[in-house]
Protein backbone atom coordinates (compact mmCIF):
# COMPACT_ATOMS: atom_id res chain seq x y z
CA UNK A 1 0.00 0.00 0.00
CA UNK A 2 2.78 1.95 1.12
CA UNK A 3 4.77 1.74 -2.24
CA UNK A 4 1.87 2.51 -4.47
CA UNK A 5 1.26 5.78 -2.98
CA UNK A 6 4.33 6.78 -2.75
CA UNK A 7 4.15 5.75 -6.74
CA UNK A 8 1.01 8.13 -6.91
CA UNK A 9 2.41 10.71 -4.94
CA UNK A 10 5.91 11.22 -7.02
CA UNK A 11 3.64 12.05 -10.14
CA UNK A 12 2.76 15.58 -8.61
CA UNK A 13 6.09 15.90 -6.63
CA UNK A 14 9.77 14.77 -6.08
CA UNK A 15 9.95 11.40 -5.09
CA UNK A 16 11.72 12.88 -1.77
CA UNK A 17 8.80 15.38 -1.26
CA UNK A 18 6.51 12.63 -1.41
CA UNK A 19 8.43 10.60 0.84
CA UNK A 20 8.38 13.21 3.67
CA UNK A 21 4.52 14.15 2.74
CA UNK A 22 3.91 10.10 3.31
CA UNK A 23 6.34 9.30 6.56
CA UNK A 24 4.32 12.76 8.28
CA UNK A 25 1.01 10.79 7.49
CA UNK A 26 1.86 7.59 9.06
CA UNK A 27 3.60 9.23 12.27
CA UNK A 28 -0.13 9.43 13.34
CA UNK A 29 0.05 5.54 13.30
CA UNK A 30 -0.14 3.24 10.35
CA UNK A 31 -3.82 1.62 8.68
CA UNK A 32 -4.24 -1.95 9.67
CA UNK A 33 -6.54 -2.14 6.14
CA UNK A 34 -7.53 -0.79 2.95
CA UNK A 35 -9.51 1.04 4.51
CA UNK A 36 -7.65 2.78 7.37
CA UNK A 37 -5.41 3.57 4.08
CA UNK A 38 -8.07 5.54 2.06
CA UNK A 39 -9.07 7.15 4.88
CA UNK A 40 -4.97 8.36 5.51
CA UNK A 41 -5.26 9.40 1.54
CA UNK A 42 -8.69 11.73 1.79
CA UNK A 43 -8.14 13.04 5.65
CA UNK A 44 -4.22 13.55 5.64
CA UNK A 45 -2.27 13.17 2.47
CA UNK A 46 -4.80 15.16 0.24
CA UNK A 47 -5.07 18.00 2.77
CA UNK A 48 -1.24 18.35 2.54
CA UNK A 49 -0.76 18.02 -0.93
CA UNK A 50 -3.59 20.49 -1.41
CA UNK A 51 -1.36 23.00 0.57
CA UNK A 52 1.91 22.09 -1.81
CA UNK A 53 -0.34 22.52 -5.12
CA UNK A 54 -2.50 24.56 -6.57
CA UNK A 55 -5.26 22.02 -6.41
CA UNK A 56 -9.09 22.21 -5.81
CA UNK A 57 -9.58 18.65 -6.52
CA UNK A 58 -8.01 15.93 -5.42
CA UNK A 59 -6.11 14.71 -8.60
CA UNK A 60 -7.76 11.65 -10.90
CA UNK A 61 -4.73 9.09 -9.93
CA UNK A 62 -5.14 9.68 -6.61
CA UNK A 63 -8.57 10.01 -6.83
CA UNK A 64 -8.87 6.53 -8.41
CA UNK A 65 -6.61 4.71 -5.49
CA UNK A 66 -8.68 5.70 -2.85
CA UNK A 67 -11.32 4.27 -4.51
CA UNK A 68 -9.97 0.85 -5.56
CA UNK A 69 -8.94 0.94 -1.97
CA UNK A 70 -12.99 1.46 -0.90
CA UNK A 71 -13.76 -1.28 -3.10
CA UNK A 72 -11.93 -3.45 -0.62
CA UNK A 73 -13.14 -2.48 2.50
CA UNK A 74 -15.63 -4.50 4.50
CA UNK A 75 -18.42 -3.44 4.99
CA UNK A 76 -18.53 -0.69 7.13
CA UNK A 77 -19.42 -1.79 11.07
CA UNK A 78 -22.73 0.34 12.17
CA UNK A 79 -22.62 1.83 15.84
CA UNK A 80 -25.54 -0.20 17.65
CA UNK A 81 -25.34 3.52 20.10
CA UNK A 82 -25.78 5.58 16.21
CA UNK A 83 -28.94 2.89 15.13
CA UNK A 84 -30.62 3.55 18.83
CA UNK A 85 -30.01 7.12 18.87
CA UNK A 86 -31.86 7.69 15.10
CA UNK A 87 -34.61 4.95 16.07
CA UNK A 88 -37.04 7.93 15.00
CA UNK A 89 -35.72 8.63 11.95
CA UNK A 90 -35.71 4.81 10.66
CA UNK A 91 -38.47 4.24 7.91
CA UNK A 92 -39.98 0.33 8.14
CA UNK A 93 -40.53 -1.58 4.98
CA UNK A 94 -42.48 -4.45 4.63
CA UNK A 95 -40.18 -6.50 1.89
CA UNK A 96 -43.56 -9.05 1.75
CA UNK A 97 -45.62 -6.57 0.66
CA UNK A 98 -45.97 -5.74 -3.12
CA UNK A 99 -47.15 -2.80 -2.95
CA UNK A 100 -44.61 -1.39 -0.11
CA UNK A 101 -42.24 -3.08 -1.99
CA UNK A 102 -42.71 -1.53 -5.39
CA UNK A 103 -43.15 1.81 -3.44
CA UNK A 104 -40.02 1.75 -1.98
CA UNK A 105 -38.14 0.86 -5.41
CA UNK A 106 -39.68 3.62 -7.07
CA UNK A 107 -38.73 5.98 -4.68
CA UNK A 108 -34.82 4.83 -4.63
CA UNK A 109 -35.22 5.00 -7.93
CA UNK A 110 -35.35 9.20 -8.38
CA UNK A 111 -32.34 9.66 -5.83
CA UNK A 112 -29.65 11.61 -7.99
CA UNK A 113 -27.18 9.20 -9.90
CA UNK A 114 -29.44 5.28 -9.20
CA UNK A 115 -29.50 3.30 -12.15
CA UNK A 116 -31.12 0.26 -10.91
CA UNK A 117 -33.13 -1.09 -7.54
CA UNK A 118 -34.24 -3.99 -6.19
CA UNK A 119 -35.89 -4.61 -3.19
CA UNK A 120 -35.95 -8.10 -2.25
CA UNK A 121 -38.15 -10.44 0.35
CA UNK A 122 -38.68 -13.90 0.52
CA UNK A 123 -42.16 -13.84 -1.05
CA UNK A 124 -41.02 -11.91 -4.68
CA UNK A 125 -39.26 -8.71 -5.46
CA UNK A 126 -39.16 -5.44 -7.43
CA UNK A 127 -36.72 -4.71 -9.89
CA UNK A 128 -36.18 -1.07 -11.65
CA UNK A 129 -33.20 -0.90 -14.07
CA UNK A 130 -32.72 2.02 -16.45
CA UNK A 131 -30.56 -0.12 -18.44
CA UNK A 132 -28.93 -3.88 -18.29
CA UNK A 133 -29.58 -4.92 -14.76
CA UNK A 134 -27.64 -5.58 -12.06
CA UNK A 135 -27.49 -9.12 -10.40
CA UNK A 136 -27.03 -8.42 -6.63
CA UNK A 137 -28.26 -11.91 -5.06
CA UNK A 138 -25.00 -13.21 -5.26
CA UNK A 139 -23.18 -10.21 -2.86
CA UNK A 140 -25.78 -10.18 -0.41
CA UNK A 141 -25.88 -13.93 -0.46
CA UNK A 142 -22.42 -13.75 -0.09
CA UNK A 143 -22.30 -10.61 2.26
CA UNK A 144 -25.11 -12.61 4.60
CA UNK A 145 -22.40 -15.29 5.72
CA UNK A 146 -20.51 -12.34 7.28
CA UNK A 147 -23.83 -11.05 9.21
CA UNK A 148 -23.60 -7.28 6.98
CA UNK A 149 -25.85 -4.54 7.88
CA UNK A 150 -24.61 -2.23 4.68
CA UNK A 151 -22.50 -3.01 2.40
CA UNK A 152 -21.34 -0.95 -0.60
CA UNK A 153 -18.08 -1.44 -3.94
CA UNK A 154 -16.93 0.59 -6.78
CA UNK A 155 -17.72 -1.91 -9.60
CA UNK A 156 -16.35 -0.96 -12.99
CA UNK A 157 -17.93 2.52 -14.46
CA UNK A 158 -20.31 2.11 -11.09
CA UNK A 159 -21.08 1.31 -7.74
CA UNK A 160 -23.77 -0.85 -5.52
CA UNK A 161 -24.97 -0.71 -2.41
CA UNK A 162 -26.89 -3.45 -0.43
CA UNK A 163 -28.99 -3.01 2.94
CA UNK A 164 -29.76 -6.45 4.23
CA UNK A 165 -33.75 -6.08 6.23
CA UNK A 166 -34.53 -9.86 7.68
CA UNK A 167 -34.00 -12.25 5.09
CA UNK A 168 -34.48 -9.92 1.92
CA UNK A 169 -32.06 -7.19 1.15
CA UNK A 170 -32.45 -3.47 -0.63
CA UNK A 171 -30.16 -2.73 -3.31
CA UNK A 172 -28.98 -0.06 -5.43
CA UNK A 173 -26.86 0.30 -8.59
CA UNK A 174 -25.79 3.86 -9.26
CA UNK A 175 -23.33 5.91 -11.18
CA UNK A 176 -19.88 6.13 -9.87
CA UNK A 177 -20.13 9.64 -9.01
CA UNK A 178 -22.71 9.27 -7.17
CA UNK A 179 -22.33 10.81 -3.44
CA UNK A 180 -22.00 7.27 -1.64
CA UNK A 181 -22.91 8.71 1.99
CA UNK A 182 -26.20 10.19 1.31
CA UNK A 183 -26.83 6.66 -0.86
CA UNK A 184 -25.95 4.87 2.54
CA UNK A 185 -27.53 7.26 5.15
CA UNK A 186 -30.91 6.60 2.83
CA UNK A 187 -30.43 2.65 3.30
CA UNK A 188 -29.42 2.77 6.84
CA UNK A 189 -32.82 4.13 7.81
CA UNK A 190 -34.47 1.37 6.55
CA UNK A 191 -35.89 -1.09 8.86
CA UNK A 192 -37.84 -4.13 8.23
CA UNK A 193 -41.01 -3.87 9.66
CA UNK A 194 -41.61 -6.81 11.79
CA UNK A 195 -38.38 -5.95 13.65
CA UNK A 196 -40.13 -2.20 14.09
CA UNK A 197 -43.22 -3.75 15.22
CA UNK A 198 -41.59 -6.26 17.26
C-alpha cells in the first residue's frame, strides 16, 4: 500500500517530497486495512498536498486509489449507540408486501445518480433498471455469511450498495459519481417492519 502511494504521490512531486509528505502521514500511526489507508489518503495526504499545489480537486490518480482501496473495505461496522439514537428517523418496509415493496423501489429509484433497484423479500421482489440490470443476489448472499448490515463497492464505471432487512435485502446500482454517503444514510434508515413492530 505503502509503495503505491508513494508511486502516486511522485507524479505531482519529487519522489523525496513525497516521501516526507507520506512518513508525516503515518507518524499518526499506520492503517491496519484498505480502509484505514483511504481514509490516511482523503483526511491527511490530500489535505497536505492540497497546501503544496495549486489544487481544488483531489487529482484523478489519486482520486482513483482511494477508490480501488474502498472497493476493498468490509463493509462498514454500524454503531448499535448511532442505530438507537436515530430509532425515529428509521423508515420500516415491509419487503412481503408488493405494494410497499414496489413503493419503496420507485422511490430509490429518483435519488440523484441510481440506475437500478431492487428490493428483495422472501415472497417476490421489485426490480427497476434504467438499463442492463444488475445481479445483486450473489453479494448479499455472499455478504449474509458475514452477518452485513450495509454493504457498498466501486464496480467498474459504477457502484452498488446493499442493505440487508430480515431475510431480503435493498439494493442499489448507481453511477460512480454518485455521493456514496447520502446513498448509505438513505439505506441505513431502513428497517424491516416486523423488527419495528416487534
Amino acid at each position: 500500500m505503502e509503495e503505491s502511494l508513494l508511486q502516486v504521490l511522485s507524479q505531482y512531486v519529487s519522489h523525496r517530497a513525497a516521501e516526507n509528505l507520506l512518513h508525516k502521514a503515518l507518524a499518526q500511526g499506520r492503517p491496519a486495512h484498505p480502509g484505514e489507508w483511504a481514509r490516511l489518503a482523503e483526511e491527511v495526504v490530500w489535505p497536505e498536498l492540497k497546501r503544496l499545489l495549486p489544487f481544488q480537486e483531489m487529482p484523478p490518480e489519486l482520486k482513483a486509489w482511494v477508490r480501488g482501496l474502498k472497493a476493498l473495505a468490509p463493509p462498514e461496522p454500524e454503531a448499535e449507540e448511532e442505530e438507537e439514537g436515530e430509532a425515529t428517523l428509521l423508515e420500516a418496509v415491509d419487503l412481503e408486501d408488493p405494494a410497499s415493496r414496489a413503493h419503496l423501489a420507485q422511490r430509490l429509484a429518483r435519488l440523484e445518480g441510481v440506475v437500478g433497484v431492487v428490493v428483495a423479500g422472501e415472497s417476490g421482489r421489485e426490480e427497476l433498471f434504467a438499463g442492463e440490470p444488475v445481479s445483486l443476489d450473489p453479494a448479499h448472499l455472499l455478504l449474509r455469511r458475514q452477518g452485513y448490515r450495509t454493504f457498498y463497492a466501486v464496480l467498474g464505471e459504477g457502484l452498488v450498495a446493499l442493505r440487508a432487512l430480515g431475510q431480503g435485502y435493498v439494493g442499489v446500482a448507481a453511477r460512480k459519481e454518485t455521493n456514496v454517503g447520502r446513498l448509505l444514510h438513505g439505506l441505513r434508515r431502513l428497517a424491516n417492519a416486523t423488527e419495528v413492530e416487534g
